[in-house]
C-alpha atoms as a PDB file:
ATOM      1  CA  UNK A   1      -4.549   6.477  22.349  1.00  0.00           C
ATOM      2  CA  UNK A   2      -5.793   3.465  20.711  1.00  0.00           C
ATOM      3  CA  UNK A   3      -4.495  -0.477  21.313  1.00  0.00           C
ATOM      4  CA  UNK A   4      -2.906  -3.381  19.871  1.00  0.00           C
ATOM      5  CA  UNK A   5      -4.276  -6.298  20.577  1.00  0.00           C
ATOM      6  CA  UNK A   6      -3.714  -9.863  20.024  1.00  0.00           C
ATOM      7  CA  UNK A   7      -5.409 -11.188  16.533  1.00  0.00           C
ATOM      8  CA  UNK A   8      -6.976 -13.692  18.758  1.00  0.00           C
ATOM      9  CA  UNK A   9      -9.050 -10.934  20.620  1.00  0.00           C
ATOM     10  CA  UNK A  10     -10.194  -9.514  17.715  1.00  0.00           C
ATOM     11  CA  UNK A  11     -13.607  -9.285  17.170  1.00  0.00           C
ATOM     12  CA  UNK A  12     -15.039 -10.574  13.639  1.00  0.00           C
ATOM     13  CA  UNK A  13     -15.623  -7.244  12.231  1.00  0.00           C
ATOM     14  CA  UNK A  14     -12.351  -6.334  12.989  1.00  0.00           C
ATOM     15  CA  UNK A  15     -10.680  -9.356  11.608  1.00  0.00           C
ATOM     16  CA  UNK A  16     -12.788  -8.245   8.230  1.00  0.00           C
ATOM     17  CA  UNK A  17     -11.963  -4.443   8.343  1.00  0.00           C
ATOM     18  CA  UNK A  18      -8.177  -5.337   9.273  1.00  0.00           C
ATOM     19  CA  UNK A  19      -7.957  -7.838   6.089  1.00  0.00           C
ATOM     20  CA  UNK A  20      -9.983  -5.114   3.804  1.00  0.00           C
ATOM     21  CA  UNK A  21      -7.403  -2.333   4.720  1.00  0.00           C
ATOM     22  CA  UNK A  22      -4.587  -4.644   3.484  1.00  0.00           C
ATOM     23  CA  UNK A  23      -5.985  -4.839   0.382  1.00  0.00           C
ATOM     24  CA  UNK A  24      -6.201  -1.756  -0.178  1.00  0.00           C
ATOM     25  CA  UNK A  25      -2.662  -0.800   0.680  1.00  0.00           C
ATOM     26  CA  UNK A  26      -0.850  -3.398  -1.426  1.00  0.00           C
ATOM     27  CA  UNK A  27      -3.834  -1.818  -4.029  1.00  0.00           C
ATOM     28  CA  UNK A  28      -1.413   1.212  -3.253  1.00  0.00           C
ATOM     29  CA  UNK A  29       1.421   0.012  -3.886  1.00  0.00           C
ATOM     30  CA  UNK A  30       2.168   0.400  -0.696  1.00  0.00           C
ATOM     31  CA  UNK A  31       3.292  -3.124   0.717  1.00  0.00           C
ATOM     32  CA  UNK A  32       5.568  -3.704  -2.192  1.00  0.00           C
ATOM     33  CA  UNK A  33       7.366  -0.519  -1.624  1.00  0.00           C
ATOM     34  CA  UNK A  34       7.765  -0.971   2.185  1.00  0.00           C
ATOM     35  CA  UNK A  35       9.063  -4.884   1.053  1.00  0.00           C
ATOM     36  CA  UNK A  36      11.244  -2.585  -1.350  1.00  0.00           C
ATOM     37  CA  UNK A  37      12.624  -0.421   1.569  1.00  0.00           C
ATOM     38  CA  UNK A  38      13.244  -3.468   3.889  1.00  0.00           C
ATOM     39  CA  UNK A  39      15.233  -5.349   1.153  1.00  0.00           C
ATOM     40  CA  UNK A  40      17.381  -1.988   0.174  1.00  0.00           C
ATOM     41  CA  UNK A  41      18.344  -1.548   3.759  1.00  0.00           C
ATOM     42  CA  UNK A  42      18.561  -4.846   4.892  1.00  0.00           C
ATOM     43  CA  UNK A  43      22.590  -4.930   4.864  1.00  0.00           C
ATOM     44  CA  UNK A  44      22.322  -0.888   5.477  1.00  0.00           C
ATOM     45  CA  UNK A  45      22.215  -0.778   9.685  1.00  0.00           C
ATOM     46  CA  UNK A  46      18.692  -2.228  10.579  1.00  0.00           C
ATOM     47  CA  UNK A  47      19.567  -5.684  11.530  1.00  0.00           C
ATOM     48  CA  UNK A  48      22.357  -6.298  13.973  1.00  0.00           C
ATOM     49  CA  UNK A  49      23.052  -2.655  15.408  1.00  0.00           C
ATOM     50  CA  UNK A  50      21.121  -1.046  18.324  1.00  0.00           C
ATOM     51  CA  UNK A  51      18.596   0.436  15.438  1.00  0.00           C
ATOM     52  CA  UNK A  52      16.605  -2.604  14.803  1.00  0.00           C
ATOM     53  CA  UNK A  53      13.989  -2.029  17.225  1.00  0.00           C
ATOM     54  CA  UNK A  54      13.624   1.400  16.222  1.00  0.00           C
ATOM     55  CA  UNK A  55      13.381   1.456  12.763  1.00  0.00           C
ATOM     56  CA  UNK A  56      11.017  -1.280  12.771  1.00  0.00           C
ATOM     57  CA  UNK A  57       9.083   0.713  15.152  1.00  0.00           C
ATOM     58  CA  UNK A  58       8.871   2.895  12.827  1.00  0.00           C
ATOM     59  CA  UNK A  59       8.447   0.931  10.064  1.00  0.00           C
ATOM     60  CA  UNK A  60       5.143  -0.428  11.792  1.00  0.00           C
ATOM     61  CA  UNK A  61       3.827   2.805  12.753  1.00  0.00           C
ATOM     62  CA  UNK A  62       4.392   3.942   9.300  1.00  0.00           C
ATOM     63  CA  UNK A  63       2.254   1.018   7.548  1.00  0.00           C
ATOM     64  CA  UNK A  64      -0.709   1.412  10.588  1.00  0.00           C
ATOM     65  CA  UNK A  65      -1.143   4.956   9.882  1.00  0.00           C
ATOM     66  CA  UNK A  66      -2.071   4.072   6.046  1.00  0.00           C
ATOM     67  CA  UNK A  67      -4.170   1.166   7.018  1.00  0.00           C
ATOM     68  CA  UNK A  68      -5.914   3.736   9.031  1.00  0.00           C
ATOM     69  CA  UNK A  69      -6.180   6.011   6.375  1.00  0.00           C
ATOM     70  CA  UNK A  70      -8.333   3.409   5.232  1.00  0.00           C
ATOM     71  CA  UNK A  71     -10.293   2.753   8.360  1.00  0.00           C
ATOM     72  CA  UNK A  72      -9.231   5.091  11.698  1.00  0.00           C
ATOM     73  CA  UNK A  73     -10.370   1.723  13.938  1.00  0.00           C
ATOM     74  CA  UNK A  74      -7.514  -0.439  12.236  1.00  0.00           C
ATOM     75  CA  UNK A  75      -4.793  -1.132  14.391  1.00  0.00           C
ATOM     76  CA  UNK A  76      -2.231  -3.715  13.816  1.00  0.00           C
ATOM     77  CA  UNK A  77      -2.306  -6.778  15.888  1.00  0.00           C
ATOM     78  CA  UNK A  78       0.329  -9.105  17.094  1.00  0.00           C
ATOM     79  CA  UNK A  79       0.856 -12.563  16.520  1.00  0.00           C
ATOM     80  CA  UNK A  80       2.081 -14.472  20.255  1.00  0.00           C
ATOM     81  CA  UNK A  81       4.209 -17.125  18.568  1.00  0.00           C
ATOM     82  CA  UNK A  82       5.152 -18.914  22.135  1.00  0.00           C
ATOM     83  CA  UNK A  83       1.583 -20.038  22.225  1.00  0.00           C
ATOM     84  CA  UNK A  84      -0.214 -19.915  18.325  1.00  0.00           C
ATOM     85  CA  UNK A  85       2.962 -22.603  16.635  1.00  0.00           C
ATOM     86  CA  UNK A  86       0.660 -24.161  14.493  1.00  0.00           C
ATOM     87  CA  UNK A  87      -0.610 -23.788  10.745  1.00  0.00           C
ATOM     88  CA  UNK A  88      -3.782 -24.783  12.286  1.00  0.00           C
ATOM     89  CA  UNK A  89      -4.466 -22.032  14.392  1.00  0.00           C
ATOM     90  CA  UNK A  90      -6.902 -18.958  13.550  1.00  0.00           C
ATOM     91  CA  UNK A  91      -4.261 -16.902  12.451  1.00  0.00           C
ATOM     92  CA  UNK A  92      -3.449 -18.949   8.932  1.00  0.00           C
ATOM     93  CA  UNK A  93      -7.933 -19.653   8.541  1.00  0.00           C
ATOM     94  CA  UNK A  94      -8.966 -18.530   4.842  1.00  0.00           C
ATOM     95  CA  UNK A  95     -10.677 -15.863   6.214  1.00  0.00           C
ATOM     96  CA  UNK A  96      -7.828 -13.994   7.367  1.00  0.00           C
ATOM     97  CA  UNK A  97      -3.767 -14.394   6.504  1.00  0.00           C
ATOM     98  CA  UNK A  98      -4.549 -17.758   4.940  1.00  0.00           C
ATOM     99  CA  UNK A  99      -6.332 -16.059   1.997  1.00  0.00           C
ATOM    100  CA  UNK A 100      -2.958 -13.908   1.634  1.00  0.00           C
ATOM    101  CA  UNK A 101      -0.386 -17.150   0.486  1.00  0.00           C
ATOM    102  CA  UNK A 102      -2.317 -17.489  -2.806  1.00  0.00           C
ATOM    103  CA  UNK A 103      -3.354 -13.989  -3.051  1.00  0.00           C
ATOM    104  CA  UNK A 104      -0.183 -12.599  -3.136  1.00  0.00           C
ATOM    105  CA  UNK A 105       1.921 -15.377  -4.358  1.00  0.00           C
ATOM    106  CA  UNK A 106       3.769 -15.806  -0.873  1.00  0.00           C
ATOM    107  CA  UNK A 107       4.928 -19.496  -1.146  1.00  0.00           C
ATOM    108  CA  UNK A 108       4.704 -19.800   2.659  1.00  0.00           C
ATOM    109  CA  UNK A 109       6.127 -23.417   3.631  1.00  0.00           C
ATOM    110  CA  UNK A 110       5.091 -23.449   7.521  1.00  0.00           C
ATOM    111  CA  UNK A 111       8.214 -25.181   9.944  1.00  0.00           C
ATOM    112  CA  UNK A 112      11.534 -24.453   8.513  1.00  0.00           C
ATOM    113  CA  UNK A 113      12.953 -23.589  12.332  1.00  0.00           C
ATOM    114  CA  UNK A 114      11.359 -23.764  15.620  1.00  0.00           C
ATOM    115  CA  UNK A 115       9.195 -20.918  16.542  1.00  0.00           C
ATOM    116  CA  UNK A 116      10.609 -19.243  20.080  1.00  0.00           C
ATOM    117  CA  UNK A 117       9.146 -20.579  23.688  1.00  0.00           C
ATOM    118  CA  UNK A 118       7.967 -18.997  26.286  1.00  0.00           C
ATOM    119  CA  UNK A 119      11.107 -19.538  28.557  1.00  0.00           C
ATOM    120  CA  UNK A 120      13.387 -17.813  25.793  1.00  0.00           C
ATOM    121  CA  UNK A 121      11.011 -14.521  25.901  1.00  0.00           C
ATOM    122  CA  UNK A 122      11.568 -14.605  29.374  1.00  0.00           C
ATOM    123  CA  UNK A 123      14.709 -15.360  29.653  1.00  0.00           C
ATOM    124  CA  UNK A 124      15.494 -12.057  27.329  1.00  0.00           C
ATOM    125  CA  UNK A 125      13.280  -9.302  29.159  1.00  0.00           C
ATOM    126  CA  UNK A 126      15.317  -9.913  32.224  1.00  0.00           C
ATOM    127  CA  UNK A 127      18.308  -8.663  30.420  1.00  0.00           C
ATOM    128  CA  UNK A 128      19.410  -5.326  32.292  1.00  0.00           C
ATOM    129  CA  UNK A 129      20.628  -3.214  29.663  1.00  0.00           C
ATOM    130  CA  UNK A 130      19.472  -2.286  25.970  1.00  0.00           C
ATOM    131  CA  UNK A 131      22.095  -3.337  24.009  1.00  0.00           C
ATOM    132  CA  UNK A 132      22.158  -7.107  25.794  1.00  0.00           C
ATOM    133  CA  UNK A 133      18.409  -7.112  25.000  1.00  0.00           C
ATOM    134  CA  UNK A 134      18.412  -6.103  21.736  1.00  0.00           C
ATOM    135  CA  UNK A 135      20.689  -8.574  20.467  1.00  0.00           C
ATOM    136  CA  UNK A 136      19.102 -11.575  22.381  1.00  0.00           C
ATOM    137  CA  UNK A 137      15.675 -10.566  20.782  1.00  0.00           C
ATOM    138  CA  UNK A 138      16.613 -10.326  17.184  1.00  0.00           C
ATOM    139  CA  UNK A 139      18.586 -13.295  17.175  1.00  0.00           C
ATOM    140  CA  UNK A 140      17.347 -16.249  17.819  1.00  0.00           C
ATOM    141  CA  UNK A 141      13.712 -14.782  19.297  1.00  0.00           C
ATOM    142  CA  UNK A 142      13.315 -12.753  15.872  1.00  0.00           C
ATOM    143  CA  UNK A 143      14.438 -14.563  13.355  1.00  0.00           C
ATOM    144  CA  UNK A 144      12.821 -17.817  13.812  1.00  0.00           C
ATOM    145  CA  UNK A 145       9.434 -16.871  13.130  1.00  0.00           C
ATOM    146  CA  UNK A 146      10.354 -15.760   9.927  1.00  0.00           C
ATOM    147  CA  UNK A 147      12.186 -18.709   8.939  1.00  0.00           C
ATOM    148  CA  UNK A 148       9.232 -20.686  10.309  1.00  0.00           C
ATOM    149  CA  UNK A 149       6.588 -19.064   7.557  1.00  0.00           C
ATOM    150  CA  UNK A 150       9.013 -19.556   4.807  1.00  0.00           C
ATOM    151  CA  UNK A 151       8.809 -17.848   1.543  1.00  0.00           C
ATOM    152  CA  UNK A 152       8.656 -14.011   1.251  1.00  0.00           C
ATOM    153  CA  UNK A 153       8.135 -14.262   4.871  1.00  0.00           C
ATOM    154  CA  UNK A 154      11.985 -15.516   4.833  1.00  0.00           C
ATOM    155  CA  UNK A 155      13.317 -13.245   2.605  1.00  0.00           C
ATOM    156  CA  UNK A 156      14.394  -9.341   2.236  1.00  0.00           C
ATOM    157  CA  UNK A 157      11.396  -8.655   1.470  1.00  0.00           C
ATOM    158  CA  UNK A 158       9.295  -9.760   4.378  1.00  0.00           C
ATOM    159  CA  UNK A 159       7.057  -6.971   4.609  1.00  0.00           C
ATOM    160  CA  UNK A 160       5.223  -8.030   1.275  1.00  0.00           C
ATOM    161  CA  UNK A 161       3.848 -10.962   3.685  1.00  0.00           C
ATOM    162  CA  UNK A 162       1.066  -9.499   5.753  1.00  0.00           C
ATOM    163  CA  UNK A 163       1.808 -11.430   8.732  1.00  0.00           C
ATOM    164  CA  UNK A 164       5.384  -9.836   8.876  1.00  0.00           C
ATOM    165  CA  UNK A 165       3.214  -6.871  10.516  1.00  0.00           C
ATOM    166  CA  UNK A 166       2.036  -9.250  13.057  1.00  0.00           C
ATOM    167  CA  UNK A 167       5.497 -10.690  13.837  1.00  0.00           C
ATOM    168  CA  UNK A 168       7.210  -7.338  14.258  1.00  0.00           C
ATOM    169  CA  UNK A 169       3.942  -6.420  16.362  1.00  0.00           C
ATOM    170  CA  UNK A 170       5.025  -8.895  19.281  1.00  0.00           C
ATOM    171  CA  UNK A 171       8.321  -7.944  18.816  1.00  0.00           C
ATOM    172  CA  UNK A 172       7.337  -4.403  19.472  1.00  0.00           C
ATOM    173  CA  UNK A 173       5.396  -5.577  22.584  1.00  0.00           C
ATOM    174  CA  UNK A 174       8.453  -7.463  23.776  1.00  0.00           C
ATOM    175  CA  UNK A 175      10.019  -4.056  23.715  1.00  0.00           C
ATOM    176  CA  UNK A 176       7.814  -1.643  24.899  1.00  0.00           C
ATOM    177  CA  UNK A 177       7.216  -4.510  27.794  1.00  0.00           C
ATOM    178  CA  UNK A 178      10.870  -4.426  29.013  1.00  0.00           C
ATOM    179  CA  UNK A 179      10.876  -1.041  28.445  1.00  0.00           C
ATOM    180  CA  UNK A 180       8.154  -0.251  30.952  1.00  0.00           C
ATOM    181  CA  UNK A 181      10.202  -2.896  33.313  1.00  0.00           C
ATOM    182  CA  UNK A 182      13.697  -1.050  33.162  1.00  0.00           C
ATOM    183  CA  UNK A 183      12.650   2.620  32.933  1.00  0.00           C
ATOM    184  CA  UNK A 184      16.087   3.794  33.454  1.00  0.00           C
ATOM    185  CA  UNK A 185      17.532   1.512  31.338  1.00  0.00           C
ATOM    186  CA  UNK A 186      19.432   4.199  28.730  1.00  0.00           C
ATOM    187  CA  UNK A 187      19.704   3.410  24.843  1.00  0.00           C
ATOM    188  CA  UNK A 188      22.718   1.666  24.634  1.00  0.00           C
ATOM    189  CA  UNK A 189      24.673   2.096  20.636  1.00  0.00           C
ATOM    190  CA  UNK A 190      25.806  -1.305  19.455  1.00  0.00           C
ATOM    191  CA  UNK A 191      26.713  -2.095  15.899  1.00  0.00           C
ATOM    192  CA  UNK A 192      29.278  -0.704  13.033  1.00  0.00           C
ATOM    193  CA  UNK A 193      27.081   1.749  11.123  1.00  0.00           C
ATOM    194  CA  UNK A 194      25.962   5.080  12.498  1.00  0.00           C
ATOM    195  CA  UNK A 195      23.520   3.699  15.325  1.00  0.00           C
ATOM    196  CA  UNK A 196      23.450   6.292  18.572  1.00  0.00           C
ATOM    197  CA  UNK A 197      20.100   7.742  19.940  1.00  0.00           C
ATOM    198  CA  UNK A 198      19.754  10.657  17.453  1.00  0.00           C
ATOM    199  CA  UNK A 199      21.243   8.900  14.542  1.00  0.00           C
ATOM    200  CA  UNK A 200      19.178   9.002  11.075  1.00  0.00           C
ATOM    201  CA  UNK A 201      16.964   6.212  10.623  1.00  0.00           C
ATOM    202  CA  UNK A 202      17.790   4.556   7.187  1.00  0.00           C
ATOM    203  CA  UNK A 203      14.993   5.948   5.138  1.00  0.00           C
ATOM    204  CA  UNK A 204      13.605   8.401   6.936  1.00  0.00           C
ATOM    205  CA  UNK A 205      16.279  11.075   7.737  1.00  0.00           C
ATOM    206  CA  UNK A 206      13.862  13.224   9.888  1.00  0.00           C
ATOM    207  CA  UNK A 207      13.024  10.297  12.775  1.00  0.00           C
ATOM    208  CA  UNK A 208      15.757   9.111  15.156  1.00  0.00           C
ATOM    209  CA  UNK A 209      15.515   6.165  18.014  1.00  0.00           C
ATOM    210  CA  UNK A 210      15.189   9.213  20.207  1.00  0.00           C
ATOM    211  CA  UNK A 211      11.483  10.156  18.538  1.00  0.00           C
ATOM    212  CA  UNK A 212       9.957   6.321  19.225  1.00  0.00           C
ATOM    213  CA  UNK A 213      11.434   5.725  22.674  1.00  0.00           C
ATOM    214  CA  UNK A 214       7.828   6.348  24.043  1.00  0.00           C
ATOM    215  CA  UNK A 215       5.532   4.470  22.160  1.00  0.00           C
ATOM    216  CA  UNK A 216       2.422   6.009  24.105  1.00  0.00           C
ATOM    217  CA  UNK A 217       4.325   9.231  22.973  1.00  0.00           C
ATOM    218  CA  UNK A 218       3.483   7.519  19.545  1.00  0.00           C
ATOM    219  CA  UNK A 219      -0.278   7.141  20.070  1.00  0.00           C
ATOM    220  CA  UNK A 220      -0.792   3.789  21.218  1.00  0.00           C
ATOM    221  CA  UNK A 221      -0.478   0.998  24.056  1.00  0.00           C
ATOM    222  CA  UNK A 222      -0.988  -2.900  24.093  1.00  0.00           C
ATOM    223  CA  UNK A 223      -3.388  -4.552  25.803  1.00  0.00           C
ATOM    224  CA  UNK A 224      -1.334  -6.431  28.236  1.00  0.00           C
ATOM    225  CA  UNK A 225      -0.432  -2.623  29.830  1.00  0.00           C
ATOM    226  CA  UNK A 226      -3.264  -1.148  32.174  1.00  0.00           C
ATOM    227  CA  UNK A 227      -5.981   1.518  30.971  1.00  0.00           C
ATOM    228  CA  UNK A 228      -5.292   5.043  32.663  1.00  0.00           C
ATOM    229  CA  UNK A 229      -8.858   6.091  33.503  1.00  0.00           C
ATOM    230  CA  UNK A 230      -8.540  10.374  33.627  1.00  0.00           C
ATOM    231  CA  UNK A 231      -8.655  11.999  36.662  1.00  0.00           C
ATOM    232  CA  UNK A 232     -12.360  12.844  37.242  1.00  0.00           C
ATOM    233  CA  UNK A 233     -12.598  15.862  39.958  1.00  0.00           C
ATOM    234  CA  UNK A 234     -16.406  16.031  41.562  1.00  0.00           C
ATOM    235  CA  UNK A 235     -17.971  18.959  40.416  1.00  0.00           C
ATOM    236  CA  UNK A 236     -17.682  20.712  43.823  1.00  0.00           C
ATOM    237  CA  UNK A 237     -13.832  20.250  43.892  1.00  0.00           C
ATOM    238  CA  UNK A 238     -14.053  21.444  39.904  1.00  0.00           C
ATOM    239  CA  UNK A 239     -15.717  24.420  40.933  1.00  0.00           C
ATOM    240  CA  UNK A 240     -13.505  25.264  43.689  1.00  0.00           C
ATOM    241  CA  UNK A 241     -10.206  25.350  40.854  1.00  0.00           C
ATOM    242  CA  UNK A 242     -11.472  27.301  38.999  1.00  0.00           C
ATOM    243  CA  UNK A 243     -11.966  30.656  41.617  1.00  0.00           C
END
């Protein structure tokens, strides 16, 4: 199981290998065509219905599995908006998603809203069931980041701005956080398009909310959560298994 961390905690070698590996996948192709998929579906059941957390689950887990194609260390990190609200800050430096506005033609144009506090985030993880927590997330805890970065960051086709990863990264955490808060908190369908628990995901027919529930299920933790040492048995107690 490997982690997300916070870009902050990165270490510089990371920071480089992380950047490298996204420019090799837009080399791909492959960040215009997930920009492409996000704009077709936009309308299509992955905003505003029950889905939105787990297609962009998937959606994340889709795009770190080809940046580790390029490099099996890569993970994708997560940008903690309620305390990095400045274009000042490490995250927008030259030598990491700075270099990307120019690069890629992003026209980012930094405070168009106000990016989400600390109180909202916690106001919205002690919601009790899914479907109330959903909806408070994506709107107004979701969208204002985007509107914040401006440009392709604020448009259908947000995933052709690198940091759109890092966005949907802490809004991952946020989930798999009050996830691991409410564990018998069922999947609640909300929404007018097909949107219950083994529903089609637009896009990919074969993966339902039901197969991203469990994120450590899907190979990976955050750093806020605890590491799970194994159980290590002395090698008298080892022995005494096995007769």
């Amino acid at each position: 199981m490997y982690t997300r961390k916070n870009y902050r905690k990165l270490t510089d070698l990371e920071r480089g290998t992380f950047v490298q590996a996204l420019f090799h996948v837009k080399s791909t192709g492959l960040v215009d065509h997930f920009a492409q998929v996000h704009s077709t579906h936009f309308t299509h059941g992955i905003h505003r219905n029950s889905h939105f957390l787990p297609w962009h689950r998937e959606l994340l887990l889709r795009f770190e599995h080809a940046l580790q194609e390029f490099d099996p260390s890569v993970t994708i990190p997560y940008w903690d908006w309620t305390v990095d609200r400045s274009p000042s800050d490490p995250l927008w430096a030259n030598s990491f998603l700075g270099q990307f506005n120019s690069a890629w033609g992003l026209g980012r144009a930094f405070g168009g809203a106000t990016l989400p506090t600390s109180q909202q985030v916690e106001t919205n993880q002690g919601q009790g069931t899914y479907d109330a927590f959903s909806q408070g997330l994506e709107s107004p805890i979701h969208g204002s980041p985007h509107i914040w970065v401006g440009g392709v960051m604020a448009s259908v086709r947000a995933p052709g701005d690198p940091v759109f990863y890092l966005h949907h990264g802490q809004i991952d955490l946020l989930w798999a956080r009050w996830q691991l808060a409410h564990p018998n908190a069922p999947f609640v369908p909300f929404g007018g398009t097909p949107n219950g628990l083994n529903e089609p995901l637009m896009e990919w027919p074969d993966r339902t909310p039901a197969d991203v529930l469990d994120h450590h299920a899907l190979g990976y933790r955050y750093d806020f959560e605890p590491v799970v040492e194994p159980v290590r048995f002395p090698l008298e107690a080892v022995s005494l298994l096995m007769l």
